[in-house]
PDB file of N, CA and C in Angstrom:
ATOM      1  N   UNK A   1     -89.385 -17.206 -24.696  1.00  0.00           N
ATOM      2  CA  UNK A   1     -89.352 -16.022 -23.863  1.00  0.00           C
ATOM      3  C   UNK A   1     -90.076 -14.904 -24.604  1.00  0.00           C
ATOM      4  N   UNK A   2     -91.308 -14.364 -23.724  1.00  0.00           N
ATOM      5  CA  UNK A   2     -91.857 -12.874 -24.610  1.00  0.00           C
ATOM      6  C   UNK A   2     -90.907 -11.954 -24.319  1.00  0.00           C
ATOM      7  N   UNK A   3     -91.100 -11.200 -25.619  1.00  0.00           N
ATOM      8  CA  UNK A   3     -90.435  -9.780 -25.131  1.00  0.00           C
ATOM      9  C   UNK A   3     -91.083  -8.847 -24.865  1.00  0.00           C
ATOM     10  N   UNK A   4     -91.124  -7.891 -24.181  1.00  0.00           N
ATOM     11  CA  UNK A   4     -92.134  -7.133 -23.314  1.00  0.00           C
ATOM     12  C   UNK A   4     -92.567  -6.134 -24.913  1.00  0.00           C
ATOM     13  N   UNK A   5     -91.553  -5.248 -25.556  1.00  0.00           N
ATOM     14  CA  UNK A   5     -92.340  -4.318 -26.484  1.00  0.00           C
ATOM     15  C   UNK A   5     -92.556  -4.862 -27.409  1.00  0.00           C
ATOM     16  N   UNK A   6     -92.541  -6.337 -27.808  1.00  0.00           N
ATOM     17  CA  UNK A   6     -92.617  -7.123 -29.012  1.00  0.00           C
ATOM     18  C   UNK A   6     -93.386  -8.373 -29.171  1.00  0.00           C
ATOM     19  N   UNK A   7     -94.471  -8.795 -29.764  1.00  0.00           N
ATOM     20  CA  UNK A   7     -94.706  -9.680 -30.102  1.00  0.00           C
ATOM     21  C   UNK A   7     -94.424 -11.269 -29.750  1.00  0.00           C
ATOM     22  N   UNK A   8     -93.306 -11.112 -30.591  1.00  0.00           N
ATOM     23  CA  UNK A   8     -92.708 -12.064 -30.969  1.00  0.00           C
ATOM     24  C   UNK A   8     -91.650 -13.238 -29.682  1.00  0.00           C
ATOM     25  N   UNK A   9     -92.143 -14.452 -30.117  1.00  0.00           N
ATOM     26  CA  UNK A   9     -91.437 -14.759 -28.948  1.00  0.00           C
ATOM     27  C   UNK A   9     -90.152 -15.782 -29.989  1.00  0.00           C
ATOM     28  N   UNK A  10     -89.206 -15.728 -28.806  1.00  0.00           N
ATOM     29  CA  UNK A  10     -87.477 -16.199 -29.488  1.00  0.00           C
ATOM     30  C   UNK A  10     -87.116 -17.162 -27.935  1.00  0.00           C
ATOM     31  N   UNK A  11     -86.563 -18.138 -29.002  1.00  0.00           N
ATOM     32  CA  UNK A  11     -85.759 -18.921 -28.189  1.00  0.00           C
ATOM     33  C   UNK A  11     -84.423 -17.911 -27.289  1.00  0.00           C
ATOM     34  N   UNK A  12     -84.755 -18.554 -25.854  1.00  0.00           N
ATOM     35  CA  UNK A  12     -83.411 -18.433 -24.739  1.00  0.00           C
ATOM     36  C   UNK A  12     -82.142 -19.345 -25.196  1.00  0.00           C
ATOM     37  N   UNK A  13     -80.973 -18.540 -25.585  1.00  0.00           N
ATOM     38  CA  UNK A  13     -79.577 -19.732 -25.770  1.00  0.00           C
ATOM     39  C   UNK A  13     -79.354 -20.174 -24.425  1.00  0.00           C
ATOM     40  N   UNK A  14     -78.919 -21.581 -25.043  1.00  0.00           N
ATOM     41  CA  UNK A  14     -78.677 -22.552 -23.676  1.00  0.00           C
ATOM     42  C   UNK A  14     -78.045 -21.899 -22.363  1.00  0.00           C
ATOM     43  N   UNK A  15     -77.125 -21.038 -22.951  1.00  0.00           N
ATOM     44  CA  UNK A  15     -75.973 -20.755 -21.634  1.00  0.00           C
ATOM     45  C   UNK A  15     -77.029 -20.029 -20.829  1.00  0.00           C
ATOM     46  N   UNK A  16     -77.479 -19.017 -21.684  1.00  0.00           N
ATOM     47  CA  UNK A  16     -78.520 -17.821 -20.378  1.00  0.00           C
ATOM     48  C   UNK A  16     -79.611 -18.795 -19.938  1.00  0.00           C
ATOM     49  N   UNK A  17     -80.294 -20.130 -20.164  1.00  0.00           N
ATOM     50  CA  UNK A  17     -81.091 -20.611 -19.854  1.00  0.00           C
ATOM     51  C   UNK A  17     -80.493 -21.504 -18.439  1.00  0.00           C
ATOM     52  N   UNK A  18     -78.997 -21.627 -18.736  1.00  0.00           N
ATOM     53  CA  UNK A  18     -78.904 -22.423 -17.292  1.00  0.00           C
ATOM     54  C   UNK A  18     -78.509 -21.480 -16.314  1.00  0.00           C
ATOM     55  N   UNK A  19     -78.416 -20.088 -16.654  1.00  0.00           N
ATOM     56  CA  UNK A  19     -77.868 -19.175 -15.203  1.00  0.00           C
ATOM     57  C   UNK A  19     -76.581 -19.040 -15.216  1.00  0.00           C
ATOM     58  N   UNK A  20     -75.826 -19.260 -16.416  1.00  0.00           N
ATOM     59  CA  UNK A  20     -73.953 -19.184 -16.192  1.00  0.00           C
ATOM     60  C   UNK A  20     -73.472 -18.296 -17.049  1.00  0.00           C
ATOM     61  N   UNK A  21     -72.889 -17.533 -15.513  1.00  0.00           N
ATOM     62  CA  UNK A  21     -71.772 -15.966 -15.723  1.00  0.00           C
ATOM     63  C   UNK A  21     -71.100 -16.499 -17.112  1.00  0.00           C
ATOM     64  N   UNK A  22     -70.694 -15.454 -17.852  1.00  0.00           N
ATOM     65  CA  UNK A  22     -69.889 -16.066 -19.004  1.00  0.00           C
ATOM     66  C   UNK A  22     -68.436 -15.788 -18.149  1.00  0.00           C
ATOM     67  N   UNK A  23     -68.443 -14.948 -16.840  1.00  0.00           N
ATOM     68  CA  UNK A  23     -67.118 -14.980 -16.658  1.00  0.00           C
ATOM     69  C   UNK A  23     -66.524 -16.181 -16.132  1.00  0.00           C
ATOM     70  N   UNK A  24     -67.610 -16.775 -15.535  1.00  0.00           N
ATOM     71  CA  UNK A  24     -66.919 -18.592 -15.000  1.00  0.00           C
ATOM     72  C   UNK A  24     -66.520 -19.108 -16.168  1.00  0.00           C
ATOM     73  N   UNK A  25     -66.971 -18.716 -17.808  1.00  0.00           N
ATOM     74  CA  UNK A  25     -66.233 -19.545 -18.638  1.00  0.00           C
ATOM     75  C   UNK A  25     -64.583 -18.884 -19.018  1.00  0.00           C
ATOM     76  N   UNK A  26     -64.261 -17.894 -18.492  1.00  0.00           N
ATOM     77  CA  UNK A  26     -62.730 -17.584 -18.408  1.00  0.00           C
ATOM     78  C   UNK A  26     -61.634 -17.438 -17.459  1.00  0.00           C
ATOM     79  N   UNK A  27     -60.679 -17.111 -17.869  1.00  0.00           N
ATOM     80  CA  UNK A  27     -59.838 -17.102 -16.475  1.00  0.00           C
ATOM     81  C   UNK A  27     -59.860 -15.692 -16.453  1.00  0.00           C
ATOM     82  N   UNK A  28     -59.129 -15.112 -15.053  1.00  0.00           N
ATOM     83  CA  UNK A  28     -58.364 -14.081 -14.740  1.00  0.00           C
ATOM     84  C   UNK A  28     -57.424 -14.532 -13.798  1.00  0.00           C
ATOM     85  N   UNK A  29     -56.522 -13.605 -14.058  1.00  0.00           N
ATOM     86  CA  UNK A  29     -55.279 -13.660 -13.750  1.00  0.00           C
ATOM     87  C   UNK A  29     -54.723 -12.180 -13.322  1.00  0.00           C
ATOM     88  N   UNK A  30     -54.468 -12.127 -12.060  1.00  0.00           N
ATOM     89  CA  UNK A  30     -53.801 -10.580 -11.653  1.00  0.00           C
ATOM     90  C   UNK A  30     -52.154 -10.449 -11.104  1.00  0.00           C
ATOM     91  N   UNK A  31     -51.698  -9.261 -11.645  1.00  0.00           N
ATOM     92  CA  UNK A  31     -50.554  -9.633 -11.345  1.00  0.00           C
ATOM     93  C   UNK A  31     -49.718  -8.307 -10.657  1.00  0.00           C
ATOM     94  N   UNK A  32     -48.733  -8.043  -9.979  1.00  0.00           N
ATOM     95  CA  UNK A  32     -48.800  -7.000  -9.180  1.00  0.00           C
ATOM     96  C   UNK A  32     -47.174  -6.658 -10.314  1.00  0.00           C
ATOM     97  N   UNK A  33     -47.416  -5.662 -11.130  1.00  0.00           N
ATOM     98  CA  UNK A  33     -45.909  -5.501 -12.125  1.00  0.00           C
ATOM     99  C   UNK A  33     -45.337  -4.311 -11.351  1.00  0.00           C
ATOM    100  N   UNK A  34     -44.255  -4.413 -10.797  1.00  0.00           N
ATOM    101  CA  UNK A  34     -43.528  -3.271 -10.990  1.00  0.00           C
ATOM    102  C   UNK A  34     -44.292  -2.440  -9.529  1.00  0.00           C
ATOM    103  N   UNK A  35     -45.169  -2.321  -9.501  1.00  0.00           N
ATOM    104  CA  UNK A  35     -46.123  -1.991  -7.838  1.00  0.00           C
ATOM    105  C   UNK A  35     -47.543  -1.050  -8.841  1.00  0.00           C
ATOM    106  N   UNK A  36     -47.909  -1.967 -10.075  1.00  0.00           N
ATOM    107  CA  UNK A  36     -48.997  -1.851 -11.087  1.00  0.00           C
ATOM    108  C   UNK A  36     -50.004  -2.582 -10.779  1.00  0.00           C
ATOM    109  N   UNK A  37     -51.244  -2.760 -10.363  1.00  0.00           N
ATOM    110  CA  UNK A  37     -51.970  -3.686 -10.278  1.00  0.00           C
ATOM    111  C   UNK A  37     -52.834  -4.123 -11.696  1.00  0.00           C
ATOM    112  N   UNK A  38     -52.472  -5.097 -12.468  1.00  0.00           N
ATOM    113  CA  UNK A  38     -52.956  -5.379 -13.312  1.00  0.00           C
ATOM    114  C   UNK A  38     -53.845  -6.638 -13.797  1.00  0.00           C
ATOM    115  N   UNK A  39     -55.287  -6.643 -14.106  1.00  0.00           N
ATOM    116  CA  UNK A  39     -55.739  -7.854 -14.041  1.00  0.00           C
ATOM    117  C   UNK A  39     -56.226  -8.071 -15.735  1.00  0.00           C
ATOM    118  N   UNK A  40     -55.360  -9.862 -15.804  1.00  0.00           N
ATOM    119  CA  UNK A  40     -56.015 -10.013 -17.180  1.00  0.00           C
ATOM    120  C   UNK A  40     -56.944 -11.154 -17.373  1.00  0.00           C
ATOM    121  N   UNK A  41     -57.951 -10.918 -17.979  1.00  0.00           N
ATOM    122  CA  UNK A  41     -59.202 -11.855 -18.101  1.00  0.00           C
ATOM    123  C   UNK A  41     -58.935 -12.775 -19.656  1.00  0.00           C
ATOM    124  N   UNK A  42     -59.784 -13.376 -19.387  1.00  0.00           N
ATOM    125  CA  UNK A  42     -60.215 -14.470 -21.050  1.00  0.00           C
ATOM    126  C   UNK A  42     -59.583 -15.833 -20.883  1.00  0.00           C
ATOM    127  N   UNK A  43     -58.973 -15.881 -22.202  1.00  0.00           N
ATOM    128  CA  UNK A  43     -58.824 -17.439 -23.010  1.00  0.00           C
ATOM    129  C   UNK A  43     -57.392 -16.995 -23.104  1.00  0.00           C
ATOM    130  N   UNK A  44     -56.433 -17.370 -24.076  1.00  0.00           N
ATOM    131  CA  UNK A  44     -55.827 -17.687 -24.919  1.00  0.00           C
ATOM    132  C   UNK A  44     -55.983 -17.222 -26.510  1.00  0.00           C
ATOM    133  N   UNK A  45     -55.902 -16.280 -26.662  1.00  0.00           N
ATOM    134  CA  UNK A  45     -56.211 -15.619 -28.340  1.00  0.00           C
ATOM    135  C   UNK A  45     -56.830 -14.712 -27.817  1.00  0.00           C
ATOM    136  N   UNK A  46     -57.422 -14.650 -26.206  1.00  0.00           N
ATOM    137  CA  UNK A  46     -58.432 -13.607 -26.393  1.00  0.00           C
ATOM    138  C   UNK A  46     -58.358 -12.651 -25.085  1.00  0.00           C
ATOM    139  N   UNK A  47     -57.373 -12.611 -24.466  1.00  0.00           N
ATOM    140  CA  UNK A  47     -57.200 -11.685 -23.204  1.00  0.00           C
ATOM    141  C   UNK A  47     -57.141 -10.159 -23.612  1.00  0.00           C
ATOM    142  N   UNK A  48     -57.627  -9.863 -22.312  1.00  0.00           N
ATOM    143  CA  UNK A  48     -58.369  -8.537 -22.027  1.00  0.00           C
ATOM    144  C   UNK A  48     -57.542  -8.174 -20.685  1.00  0.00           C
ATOM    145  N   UNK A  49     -57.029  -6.788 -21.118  1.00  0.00           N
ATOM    146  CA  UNK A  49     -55.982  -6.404 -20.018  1.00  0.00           C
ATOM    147  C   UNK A  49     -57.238  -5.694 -19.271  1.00  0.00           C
ATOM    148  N   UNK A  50     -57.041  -4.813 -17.824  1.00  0.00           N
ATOM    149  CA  UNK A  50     -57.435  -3.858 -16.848  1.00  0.00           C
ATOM    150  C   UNK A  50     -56.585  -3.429 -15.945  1.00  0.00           C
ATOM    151  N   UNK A  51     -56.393  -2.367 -15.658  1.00  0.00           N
ATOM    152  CA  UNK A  51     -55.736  -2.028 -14.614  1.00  0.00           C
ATOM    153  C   UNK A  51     -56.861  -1.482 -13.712  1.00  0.00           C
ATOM    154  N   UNK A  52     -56.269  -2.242 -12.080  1.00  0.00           N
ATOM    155  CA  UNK A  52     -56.888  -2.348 -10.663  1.00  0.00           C
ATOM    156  C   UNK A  52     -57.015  -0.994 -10.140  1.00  0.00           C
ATOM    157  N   UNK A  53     -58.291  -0.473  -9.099  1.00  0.00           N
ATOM    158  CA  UNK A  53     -58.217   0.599  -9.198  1.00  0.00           C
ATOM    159  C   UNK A  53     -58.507   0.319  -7.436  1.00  0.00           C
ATOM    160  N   UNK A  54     -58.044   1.050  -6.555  1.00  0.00           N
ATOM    161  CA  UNK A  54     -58.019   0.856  -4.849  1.00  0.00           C
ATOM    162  C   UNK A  54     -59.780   0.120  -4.485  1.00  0.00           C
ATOM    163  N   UNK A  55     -60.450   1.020  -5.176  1.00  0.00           N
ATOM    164  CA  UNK A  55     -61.974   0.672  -4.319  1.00  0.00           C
ATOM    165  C   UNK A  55     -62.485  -0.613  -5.209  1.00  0.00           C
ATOM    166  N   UNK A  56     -61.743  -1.280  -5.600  1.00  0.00           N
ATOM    167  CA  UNK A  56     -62.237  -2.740  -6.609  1.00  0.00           C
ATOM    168  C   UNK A  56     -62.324  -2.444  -7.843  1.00  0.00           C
ATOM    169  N   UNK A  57     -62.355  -0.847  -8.504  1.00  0.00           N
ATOM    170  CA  UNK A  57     -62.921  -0.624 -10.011  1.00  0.00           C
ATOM    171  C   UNK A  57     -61.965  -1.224 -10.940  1.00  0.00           C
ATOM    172  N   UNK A  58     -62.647  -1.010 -12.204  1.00  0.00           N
ATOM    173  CA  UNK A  58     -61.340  -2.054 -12.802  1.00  0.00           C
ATOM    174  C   UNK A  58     -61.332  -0.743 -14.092  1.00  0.00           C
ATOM    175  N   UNK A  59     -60.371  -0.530 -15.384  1.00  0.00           N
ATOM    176  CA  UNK A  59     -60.458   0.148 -16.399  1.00  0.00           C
ATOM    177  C   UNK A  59     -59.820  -0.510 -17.112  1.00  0.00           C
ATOM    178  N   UNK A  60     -59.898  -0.172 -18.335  1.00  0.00           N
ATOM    179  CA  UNK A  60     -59.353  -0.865 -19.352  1.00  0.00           C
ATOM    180  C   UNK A  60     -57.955  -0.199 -19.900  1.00  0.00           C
ATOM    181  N   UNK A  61     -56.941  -1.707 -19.548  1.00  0.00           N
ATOM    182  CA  UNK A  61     -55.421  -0.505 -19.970  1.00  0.00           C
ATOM    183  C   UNK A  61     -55.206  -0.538 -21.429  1.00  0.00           C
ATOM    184  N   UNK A  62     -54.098   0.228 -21.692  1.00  0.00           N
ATOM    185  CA  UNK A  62     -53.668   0.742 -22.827  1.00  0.00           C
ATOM    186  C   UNK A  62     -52.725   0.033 -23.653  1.00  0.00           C
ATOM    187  N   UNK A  63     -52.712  -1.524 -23.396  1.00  0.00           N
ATOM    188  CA  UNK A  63     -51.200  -2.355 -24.018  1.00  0.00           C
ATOM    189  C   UNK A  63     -52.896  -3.216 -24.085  1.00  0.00           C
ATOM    190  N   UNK A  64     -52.131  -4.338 -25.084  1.00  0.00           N
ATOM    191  CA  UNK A  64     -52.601  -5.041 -26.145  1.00  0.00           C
ATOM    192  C   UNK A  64     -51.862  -6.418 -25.862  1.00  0.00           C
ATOM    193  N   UNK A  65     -52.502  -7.998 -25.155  1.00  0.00           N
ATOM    194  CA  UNK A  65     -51.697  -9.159 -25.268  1.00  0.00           C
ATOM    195  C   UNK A  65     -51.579  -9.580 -26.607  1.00  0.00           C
ATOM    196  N   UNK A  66     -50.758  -9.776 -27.077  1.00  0.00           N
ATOM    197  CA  UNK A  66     -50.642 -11.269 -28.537  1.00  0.00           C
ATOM    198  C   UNK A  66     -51.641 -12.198 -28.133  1.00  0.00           C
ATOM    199  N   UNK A  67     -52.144 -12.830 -29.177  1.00  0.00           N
ATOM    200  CA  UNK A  67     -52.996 -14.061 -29.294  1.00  0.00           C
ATOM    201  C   UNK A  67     -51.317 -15.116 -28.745  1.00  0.00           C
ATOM    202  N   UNK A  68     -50.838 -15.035 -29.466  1.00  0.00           N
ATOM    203  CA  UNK A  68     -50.022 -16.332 -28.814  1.00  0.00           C
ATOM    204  C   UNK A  68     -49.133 -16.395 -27.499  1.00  0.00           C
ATOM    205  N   UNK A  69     -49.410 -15.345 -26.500  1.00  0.00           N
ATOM    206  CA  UNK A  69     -49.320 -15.741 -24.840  1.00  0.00           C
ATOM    207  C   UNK A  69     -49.855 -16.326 -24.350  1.00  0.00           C
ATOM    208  N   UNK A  70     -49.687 -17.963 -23.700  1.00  0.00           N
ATOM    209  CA  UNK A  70     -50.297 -18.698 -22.990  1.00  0.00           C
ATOM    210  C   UNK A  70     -50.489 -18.209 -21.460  1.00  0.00           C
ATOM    211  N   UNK A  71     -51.234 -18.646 -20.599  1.00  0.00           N
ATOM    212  CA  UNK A  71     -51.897 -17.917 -19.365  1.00  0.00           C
ATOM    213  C   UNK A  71     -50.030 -18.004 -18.180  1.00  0.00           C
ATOM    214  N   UNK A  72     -49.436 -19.322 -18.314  1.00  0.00           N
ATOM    215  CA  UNK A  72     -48.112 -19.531 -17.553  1.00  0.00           C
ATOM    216  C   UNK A  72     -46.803 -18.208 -17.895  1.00  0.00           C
ATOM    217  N   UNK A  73     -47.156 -17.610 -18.961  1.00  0.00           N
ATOM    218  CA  UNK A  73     -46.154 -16.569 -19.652  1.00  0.00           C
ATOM    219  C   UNK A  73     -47.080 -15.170 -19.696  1.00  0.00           C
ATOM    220  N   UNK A  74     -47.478 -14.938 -19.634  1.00  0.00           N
ATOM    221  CA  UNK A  74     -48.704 -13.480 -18.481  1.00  0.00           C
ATOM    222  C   UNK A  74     -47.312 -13.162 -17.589  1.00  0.00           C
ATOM    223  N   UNK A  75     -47.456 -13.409 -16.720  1.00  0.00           N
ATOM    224  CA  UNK A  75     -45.954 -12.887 -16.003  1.00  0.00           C
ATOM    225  C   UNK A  75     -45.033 -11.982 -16.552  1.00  0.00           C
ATOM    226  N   UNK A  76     -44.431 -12.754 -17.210  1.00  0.00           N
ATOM    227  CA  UNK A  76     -43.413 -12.791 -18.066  1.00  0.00           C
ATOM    228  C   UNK A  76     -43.206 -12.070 -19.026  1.00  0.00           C
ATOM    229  N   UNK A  77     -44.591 -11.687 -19.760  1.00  0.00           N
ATOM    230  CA  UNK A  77     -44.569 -10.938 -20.799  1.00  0.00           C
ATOM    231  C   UNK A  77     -44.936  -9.079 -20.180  1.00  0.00           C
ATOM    232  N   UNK A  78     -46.237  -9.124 -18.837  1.00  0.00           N
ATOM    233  CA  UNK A  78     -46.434  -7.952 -18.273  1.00  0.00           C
ATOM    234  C   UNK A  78     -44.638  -7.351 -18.030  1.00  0.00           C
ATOM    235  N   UNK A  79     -43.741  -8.341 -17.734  1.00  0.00           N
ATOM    236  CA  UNK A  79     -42.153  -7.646 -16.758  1.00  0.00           C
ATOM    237  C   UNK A  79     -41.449  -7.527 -17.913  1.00  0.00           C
ATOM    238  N   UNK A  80     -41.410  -8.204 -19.416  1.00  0.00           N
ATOM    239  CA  UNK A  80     -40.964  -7.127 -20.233  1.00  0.00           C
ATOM    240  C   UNK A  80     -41.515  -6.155 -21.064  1.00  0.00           C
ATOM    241  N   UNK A  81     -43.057  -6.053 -20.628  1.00  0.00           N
ATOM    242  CA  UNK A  81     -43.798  -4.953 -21.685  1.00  0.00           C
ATOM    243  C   UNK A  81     -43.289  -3.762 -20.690  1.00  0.00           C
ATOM    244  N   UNK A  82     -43.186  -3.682 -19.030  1.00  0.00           N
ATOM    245  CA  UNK A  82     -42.984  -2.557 -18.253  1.00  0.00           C
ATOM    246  C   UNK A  82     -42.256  -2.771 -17.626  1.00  0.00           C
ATOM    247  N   UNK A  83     -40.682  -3.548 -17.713  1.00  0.00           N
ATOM    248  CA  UNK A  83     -39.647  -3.049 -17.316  1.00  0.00           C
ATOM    249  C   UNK A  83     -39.313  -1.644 -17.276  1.00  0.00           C
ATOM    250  N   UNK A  84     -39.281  -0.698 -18.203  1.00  0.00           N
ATOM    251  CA  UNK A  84     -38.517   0.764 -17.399  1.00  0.00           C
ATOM    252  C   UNK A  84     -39.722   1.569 -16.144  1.00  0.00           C
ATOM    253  N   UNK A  85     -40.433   0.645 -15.922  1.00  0.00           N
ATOM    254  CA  UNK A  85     -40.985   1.482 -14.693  1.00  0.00           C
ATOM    255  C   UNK A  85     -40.776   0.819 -13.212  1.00  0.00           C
ATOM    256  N   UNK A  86     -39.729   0.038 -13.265  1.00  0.00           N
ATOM    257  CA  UNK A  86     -39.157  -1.079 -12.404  1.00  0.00           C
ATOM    258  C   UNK A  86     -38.228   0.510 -11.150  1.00  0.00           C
ATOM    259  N   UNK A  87     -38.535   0.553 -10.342  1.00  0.00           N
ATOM    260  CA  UNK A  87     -37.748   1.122  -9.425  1.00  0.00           C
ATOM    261  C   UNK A  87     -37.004   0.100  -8.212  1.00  0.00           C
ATOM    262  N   UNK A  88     -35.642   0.941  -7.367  1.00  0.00           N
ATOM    263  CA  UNK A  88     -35.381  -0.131  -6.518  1.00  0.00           C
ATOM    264  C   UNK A  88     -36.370  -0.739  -5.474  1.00  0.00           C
ATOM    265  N   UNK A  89     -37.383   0.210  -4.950  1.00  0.00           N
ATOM    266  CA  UNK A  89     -38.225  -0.329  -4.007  1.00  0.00           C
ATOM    267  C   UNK A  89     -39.606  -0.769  -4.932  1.00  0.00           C
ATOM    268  N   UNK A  90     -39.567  -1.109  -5.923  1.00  0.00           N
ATOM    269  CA  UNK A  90     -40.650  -2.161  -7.068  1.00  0.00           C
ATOM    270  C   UNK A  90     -40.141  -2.817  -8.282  1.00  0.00           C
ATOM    271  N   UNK A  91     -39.140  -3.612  -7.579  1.00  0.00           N
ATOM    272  CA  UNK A  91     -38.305  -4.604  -8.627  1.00  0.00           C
ATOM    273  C   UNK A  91     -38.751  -5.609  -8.966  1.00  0.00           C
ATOM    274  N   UNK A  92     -40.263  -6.195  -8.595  1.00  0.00           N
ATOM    275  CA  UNK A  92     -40.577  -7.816  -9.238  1.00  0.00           C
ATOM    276  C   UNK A  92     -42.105  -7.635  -9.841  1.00  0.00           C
ATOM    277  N   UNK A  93     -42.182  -8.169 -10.819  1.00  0.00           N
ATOM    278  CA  UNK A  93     -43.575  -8.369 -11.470  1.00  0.00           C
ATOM    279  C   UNK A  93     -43.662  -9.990 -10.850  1.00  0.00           C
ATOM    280  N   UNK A  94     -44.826  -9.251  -9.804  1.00  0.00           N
ATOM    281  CA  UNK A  94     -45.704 -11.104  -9.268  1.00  0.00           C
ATOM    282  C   UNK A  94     -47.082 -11.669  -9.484  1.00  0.00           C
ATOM    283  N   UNK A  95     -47.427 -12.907  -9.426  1.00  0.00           N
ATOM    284  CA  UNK A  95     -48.969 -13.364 -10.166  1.00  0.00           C
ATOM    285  C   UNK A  95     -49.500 -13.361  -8.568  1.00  0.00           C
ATOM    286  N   UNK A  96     -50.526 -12.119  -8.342  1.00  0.00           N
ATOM    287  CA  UNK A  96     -51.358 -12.327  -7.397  1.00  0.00           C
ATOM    288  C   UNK A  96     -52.670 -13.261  -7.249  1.00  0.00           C
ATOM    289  N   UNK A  97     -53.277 -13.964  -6.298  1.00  0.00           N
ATOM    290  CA  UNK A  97     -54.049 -14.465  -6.022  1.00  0.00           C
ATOM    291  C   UNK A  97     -55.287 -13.532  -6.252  1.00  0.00           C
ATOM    292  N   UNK A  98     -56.787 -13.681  -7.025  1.00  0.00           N
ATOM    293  CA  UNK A  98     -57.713 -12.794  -6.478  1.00  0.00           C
ATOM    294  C   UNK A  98     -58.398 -13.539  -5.423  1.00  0.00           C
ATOM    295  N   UNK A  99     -59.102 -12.392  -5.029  1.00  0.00           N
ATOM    296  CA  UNK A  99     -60.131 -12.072  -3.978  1.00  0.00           C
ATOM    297  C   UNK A  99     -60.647 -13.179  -4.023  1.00  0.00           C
ATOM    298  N   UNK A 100     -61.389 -13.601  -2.932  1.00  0.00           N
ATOM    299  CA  UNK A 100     -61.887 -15.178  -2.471  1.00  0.00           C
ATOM    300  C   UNK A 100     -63.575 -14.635  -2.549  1.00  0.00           C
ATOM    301  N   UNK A 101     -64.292 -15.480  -3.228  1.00  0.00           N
ATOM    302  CA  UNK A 101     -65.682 -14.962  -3.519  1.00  0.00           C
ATOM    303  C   UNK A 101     -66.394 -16.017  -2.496  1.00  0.00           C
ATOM    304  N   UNK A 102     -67.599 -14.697  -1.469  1.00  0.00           N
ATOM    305  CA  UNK A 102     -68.411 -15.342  -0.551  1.00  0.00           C
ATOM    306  C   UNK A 102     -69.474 -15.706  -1.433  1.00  0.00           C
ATOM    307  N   UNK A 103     -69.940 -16.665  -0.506  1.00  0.00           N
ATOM    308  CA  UNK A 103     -71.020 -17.222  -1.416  1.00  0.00           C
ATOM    309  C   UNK A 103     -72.511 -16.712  -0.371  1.00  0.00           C
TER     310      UNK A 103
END
């Protein structure tokens, strides 16, 4: 591949050479805590919180997963990091489905 202000030409790594999102290589996982919309991306050692914003935006929240939460305990761990913001009419932290992508 040339580079336009440079000379020099460099090998393309495989992944960008076949066209694949690095996000197809992770999961996300969204989950509705408390009436929080929260979506977490990655692996396992390596999740990345966001909190959901109405028009699709996403930001980056302010809590931190452990490397050792597996993707089945996400749940579990969002309903005791923010239990005291549990009111009677937003008593359950649930694993939402995302958005269905058109092709």
């Amino acid at each position: 591949m040339l580079l336009f202000g440079n000379s020099r030409i460099r090998r393309v790594p495989y992944l960008y050479a076949r066209r694949l999102d690095w996000r197809s290589l992770m999961q996300e996982c969204r989950f509705n805590v408390f009436g929080t919309l929260i979506a977490i991306c990655g692996n396992q050692g390596a999740w990345r919180a966001f909190y959901l914003g109405a028009e699709g935006k996403r930001r980056p929240a302010d809590f931190i997963i452990p490397d050792d939460i597996e993707a089945d305990a996400l749940c579990e761990y969002l309903a005791d990091l923010f239990h005291e913001e549990a009111t009677p009419r937003n008593n359950t932290a649930t694993r939402i489905s995302p958005p269905a992508v058109e092709a």
